[in-house]
Protein backbone atom coordinates (compact mmCIF):
# COMPACT_ATOMS: atom_id res chain seq x y z
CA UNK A 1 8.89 -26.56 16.09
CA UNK A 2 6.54 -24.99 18.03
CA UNK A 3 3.28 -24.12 16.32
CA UNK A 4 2.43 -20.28 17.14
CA UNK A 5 -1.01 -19.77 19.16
CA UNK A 6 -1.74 -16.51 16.82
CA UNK A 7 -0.33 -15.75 12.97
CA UNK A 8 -1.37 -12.38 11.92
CA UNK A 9 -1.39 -11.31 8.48
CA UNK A 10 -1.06 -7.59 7.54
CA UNK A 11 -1.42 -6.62 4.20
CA UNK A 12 0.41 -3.51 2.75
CA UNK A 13 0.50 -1.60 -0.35
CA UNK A 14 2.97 1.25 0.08
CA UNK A 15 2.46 1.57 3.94
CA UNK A 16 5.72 2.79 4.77
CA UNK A 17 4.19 5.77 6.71
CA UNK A 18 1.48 3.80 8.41
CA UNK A 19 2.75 0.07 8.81
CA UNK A 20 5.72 1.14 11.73
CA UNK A 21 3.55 2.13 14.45
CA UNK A 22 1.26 -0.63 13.90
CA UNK A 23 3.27 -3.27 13.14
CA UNK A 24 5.50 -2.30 16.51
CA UNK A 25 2.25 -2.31 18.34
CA UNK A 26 1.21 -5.38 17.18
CA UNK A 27 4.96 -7.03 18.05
CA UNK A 28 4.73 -5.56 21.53
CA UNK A 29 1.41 -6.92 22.46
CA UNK A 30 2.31 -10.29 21.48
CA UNK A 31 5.61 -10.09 23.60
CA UNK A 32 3.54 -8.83 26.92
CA UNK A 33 1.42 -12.09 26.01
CA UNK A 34 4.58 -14.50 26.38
CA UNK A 35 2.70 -17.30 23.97
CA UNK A 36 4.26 -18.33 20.67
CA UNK A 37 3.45 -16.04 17.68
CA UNK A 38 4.22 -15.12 14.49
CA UNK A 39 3.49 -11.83 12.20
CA UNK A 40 3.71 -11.97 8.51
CA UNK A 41 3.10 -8.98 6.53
CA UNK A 42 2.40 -9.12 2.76
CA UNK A 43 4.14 -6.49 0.58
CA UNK A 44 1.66 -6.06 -2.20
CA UNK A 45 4.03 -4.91 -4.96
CA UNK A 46 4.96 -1.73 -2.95
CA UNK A 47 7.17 1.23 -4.66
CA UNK A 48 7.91 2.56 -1.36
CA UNK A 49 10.11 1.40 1.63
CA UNK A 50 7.55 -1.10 2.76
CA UNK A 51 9.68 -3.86 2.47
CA UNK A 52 12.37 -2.15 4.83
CA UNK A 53 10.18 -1.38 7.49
CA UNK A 54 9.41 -4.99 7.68
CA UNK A 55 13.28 -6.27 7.86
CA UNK A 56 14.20 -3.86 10.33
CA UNK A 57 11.81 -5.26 12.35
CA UNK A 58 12.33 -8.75 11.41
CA UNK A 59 16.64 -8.54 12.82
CA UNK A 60 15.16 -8.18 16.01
CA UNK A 61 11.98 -10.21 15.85
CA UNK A 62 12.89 -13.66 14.14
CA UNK A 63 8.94 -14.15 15.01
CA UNK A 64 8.31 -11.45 11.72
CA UNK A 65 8.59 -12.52 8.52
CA UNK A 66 7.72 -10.44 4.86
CA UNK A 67 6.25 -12.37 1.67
CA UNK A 68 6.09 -10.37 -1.15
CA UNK A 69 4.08 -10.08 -4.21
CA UNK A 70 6.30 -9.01 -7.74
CA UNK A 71 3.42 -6.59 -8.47
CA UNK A 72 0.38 -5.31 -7.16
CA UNK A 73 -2.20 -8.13 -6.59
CA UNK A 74 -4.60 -6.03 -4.85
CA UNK A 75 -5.86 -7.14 -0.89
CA UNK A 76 -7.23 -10.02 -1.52
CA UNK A 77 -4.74 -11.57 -3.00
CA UNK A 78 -1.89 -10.23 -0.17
CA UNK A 79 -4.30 -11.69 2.38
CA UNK A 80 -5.20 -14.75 0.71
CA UNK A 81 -0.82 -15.29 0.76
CA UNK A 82 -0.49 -14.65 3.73
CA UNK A 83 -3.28 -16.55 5.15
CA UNK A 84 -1.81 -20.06 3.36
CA UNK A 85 1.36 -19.50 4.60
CA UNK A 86 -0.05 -19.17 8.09
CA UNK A 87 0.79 -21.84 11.27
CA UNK A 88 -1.31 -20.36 13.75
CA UNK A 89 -3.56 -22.40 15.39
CA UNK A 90 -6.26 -18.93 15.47
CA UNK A 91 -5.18 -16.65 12.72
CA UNK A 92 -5.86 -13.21 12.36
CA UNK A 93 -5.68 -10.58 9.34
CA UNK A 94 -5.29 -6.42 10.06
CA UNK A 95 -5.25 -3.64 8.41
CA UNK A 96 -1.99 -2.13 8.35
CA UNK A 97 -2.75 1.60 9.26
CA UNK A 98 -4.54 0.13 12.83
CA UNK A 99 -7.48 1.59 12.40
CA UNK A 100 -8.46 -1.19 15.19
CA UNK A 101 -6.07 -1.46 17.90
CA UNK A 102 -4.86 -4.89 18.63
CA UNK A 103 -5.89 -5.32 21.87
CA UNK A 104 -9.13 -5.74 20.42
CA UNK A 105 -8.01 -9.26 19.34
CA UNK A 106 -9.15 -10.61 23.18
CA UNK A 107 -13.03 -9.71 21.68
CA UNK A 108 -12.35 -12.29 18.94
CA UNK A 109 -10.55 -14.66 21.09
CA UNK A 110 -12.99 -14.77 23.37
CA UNK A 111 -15.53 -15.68 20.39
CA UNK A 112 -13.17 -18.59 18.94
CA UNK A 113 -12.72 -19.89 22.32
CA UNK A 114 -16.63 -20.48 22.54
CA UNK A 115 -16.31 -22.23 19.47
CA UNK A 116 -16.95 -19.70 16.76
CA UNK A 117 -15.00 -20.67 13.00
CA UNK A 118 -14.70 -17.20 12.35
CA UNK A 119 -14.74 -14.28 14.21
CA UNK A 120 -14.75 -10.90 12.60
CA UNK A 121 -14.90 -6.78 14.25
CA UNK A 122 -17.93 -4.45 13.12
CA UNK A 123 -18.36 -1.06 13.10
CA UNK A 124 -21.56 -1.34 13.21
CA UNK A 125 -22.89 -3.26 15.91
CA UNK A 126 -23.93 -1.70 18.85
CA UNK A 127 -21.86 -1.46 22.40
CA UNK A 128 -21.48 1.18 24.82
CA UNK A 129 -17.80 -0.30 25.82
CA UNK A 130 -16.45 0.62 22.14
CA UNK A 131 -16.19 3.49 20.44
CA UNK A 132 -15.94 3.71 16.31
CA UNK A 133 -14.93 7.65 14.77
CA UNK A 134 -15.82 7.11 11.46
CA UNK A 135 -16.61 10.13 8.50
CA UNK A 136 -19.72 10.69 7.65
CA UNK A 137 -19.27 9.72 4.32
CA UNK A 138 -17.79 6.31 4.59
CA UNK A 139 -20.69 5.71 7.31
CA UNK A 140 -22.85 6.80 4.54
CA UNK A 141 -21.43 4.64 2.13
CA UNK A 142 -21.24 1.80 4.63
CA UNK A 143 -24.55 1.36 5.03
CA UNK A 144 -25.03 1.08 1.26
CA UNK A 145 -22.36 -1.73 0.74
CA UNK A 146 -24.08 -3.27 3.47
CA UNK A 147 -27.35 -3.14 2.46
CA UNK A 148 -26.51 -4.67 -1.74
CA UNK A 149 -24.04 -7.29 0.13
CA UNK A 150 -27.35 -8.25 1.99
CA UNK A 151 -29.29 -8.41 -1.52
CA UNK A 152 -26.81 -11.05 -3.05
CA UNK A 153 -27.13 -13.31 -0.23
CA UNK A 154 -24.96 -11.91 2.90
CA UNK A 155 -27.77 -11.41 5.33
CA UNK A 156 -26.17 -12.04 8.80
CA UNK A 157 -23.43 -9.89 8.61
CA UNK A 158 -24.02 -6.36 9.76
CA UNK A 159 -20.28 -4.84 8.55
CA UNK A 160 -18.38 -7.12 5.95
CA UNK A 161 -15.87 -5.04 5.55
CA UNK A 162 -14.13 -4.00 9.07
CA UNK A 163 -10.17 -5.40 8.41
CA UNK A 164 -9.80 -6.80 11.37
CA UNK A 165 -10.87 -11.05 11.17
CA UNK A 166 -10.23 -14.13 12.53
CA UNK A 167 -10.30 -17.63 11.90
CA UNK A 168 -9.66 -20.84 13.22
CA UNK A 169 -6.60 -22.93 11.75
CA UNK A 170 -9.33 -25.47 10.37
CA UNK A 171 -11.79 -22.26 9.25
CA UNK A 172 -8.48 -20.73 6.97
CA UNK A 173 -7.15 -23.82 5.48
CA UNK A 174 -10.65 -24.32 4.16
CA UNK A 175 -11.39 -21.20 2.80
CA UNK A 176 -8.69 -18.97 1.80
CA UNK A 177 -7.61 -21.70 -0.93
CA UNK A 178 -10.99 -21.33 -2.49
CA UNK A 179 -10.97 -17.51 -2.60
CA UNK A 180 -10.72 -16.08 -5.87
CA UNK A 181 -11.16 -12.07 -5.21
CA UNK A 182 -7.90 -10.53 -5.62
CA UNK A 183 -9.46 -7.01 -4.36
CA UNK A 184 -11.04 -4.99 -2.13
CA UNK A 185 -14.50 -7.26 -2.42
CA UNK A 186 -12.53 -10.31 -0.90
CA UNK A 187 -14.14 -10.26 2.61
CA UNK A 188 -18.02 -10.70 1.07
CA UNK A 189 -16.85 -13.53 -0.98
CA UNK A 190 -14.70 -14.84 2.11
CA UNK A 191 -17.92 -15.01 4.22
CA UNK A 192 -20.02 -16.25 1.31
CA UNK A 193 -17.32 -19.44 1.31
CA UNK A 194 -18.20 -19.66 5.20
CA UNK A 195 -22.17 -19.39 4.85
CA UNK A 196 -22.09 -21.99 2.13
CA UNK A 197 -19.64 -24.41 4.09
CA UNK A 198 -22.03 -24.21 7.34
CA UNK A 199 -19.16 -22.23 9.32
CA UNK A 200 -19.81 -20.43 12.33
CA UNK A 201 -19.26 -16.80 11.89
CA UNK A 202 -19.37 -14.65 15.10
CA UNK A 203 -19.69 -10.69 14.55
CA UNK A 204 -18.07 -8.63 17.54
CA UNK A 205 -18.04 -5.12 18.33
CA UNK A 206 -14.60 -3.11 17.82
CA UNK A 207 -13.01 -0.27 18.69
CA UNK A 208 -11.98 1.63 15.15
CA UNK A 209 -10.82 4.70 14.22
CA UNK A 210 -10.79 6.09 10.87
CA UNK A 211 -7.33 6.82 9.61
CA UNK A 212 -5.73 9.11 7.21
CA UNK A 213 -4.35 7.81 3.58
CA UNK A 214 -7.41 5.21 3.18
CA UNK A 215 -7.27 3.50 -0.49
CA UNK A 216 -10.42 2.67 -0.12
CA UNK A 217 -13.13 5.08 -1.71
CA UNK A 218 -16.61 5.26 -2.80
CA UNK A 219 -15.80 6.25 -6.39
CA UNK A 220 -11.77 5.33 -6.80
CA UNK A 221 -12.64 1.68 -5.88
CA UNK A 222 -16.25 1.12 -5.14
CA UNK A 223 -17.64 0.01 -8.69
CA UNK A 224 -15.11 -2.42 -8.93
CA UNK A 225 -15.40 -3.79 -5.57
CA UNK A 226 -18.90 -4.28 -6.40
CA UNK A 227 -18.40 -6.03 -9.31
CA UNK A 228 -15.89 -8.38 -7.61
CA UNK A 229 -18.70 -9.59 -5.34
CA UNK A 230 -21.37 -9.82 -8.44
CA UNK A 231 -18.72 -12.36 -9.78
CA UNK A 232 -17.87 -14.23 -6.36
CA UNK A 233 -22.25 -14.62 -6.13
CA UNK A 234 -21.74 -15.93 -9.52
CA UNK A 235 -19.38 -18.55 -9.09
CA UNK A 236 -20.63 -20.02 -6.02
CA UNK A 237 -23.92 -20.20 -7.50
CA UNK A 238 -22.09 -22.07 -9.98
CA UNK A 239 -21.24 -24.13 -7.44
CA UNK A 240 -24.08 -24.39 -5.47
């Protein structure tokens, strides 16, 4: 069998409008690359025809696979899933709406390849060769996550949350069976886990574009994300 260079790991919760384009974008990029692949997406507990975008895909592509949860999990938990079941000797998770392209997986590559453990996209860092169209709002409310994630202990990250990370084989198998977040706070307590093991995590300027049908928001799931992390800073203290 041959082990794939990349797995990527999508996560959807009733994406059915928003998964198609991206998921053939990210299929046809891999196919111009001619190197072994695979793409799993995880069907968080959808109600919609998520699961059938993926298999009609999938008669074509033998190199895309579904896993799906029985209910809603939340992100975390998809990615986590989909991380563990995983082959890829570099291993990527995305966001399923594309709000960053996939061709900006050569910036990460390029950051594994000079020996990085993790390599994740920011919004935030500066770079005249990217460009990031983002609402005012969620830049607003960026910059606040930002600055409490910095409070409880994530100092070297500029922009935990961009969907769009990778890690090496080594860097995953470590981590994603200790994470514990099932929601949208999993990425601070993901790069806690890597800060407290000594990994190297590389930030890299993206390309993103802010997309239509977000479920992320500042009141519909900050305070919970929030306390997600408050309770990830707990336990590794805990384990500290």
């Amino acid at each position: 069998m041959t082990i794939p260079r990349w797995s990527v790991v999508i996560p959807a919760f009733n994406e059915a409008h928003r998964l198609p384009r991206y998921l053939n974008e990210v299929v046809s990029y891999f196919e111009g690359c001619g190197e072994a692949y695979e793409v799993i997406v995880v069907d968080d507990g959808s109600t919609d025809d998520t699961a059938g975008c993926v298999e009609r895909v999938a008669r074509s592509r033998p190199t895309v696979r579904a896993l799906r949860l029985g209910r809603n999990e939340g992100k975390g938990a998809a990615v986590r899933l989909g991380m563990l079941a995983a082959a890829g000797a570099w291993r990527l998770f995305a966001d399923a709406d594309g709000a960053t392209p996939i061709g900006e997986l050569k910036r990460l590559e390029h950051a594994l390849a000079a020996g990085a453990d993790i390599a994740i996209g920011s919004r935030v860092l500066a770079d005249p060769a990217v460009s990031v169209v983002a609402k005012p709002h969620r830049v607003a409310a960026g910059r606040l996550f930002n600055w409490f994630v910095a409070r409880i202990g994530l100092r070297t990250i500029a922009d935990s949350q961009c969907g769009f990370k990778a890690f090496t084989a080594a860097a995953a198998e470590s981590l994603f069976p200790r994470l514990r977040t099932a929601g949208f706070g999993f990425d601070v307590e993901l790069l806690l886990l890597a800060q407290s093991h000594g990994l190297r995590v590389v930030e890299v300027p993206v390309n993103w574009t802010d997309q239509a049908g977000s479920k992320v928001g500042v009141f519909r799931t900050g305070p919970a994300m929030f306390w997600e992390i408050l309770m990830a800073r707990r336990r590794l203290g805990k384990l500290a």
